[in-house]
Protein backbone atom coordinates (compact mmCIF):
# COMPACT_ATOMS: atom_id res chain seq x y z
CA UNK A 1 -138.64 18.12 35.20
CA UNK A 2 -134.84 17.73 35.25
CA UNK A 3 -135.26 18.36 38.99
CA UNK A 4 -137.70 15.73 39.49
CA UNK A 5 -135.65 12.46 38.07
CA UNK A 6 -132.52 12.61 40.91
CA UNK A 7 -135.06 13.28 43.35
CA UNK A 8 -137.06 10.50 42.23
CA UNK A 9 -133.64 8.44 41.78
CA UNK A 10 -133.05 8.74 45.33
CA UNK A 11 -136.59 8.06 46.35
CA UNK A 12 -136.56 4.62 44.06
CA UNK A 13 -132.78 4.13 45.94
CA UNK A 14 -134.25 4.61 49.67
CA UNK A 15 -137.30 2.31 48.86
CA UNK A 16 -135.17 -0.58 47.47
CA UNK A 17 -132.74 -0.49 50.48
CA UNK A 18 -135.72 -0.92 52.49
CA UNK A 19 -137.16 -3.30 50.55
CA UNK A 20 -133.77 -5.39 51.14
CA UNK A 21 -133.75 -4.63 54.75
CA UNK A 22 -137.77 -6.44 54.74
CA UNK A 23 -136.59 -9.03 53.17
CA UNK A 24 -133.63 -10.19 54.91
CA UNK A 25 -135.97 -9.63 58.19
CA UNK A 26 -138.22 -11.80 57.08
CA UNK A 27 -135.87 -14.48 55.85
CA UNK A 28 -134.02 -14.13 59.56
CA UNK A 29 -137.72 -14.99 61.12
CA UNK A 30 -138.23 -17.81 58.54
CA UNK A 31 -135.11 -19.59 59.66
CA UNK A 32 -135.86 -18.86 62.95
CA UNK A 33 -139.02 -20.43 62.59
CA UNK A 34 -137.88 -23.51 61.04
CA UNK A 35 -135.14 -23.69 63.97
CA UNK A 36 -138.31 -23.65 66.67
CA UNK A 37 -139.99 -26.29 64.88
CA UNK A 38 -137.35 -28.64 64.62
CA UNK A 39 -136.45 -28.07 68.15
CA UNK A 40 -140.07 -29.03 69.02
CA UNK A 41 -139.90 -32.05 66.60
CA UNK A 42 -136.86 -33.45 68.47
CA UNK A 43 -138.27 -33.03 71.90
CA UNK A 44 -141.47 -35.33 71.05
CA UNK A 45 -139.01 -37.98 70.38
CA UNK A 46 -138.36 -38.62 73.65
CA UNK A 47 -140.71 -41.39 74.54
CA UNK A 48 -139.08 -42.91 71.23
CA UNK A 49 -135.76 -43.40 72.82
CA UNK A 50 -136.49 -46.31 75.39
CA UNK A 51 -138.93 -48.21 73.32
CA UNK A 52 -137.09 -48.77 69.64
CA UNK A 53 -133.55 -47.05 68.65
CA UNK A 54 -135.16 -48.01 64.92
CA UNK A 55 -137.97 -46.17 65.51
CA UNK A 56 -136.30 -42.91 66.85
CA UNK A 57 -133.83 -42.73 64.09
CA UNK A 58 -136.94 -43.07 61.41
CA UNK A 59 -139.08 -40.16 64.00
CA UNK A 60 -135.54 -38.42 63.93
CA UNK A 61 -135.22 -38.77 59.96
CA UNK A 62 -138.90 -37.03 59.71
CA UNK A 63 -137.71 -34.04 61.58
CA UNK A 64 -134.94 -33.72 59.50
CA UNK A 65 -137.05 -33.44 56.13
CA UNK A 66 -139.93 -31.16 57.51
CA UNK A 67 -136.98 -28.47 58.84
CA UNK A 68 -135.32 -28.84 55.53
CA UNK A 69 -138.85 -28.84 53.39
CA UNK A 70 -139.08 -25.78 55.91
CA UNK A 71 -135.70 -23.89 55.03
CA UNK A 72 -137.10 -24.60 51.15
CA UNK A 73 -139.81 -21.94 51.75
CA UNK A 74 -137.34 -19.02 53.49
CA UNK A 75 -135.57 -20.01 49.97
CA UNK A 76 -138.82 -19.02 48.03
CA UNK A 77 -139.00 -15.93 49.80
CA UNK A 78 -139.28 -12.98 47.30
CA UNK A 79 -135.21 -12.46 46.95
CA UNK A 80 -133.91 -9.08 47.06
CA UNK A 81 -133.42 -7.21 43.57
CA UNK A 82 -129.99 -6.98 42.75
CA UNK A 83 -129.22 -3.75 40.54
CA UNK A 84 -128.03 -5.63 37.43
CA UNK A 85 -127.08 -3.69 34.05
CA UNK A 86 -128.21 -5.13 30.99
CA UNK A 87 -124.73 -4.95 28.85
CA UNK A 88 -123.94 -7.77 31.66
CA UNK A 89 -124.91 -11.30 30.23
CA UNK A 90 -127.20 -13.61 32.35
CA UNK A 91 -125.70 -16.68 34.30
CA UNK A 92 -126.02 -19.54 32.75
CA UNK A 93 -128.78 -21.93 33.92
């Protein structure tokens, strides 16, 4: 048995650096995504531009808030576990 727990140790340590390494993938492609879709938002607002300034700023504005409501879910991504020891006291909220 006392052979089993470092090998299991390092086992549970291999998985959670993976787990880290899937994560910040995914987060990478999120952002990425977001990038592409504001690009793609901004390039429909070209017919805006010669008919009403007004109206491309407000098109422009809407853009703006679906990238950030966009980065908001990358955010809500599962985070990585940090390794935390329980002597150390939470941050405050």
């Amino acid at each position: 048995m006392r052979r089993r727990i470092p090998v299991m140790m390092f086992l549970c340590q291999i998985l959670l650096s993976f787990n880290q390494l899937v994560y910040a993938e995914l987060y990478e492609e999120c952002r990425a995504s977001c990038e592409n879709e504001f690009t793609a938002c901004l390039e429909q607002l070209s017919p805006f531009a010669a008919i009403d300034a007004g109206l491309l700023a407000e098109k422009e504005a809407e853009c703006k808030q679906k990238v950030e409501a966009c980065y908001a879910g990358c955010q809500a991504l599962p985070q990585k576990e940090e390794s935390t020891d329980e002597n150390e006291p939470s941050p405050p909220e």
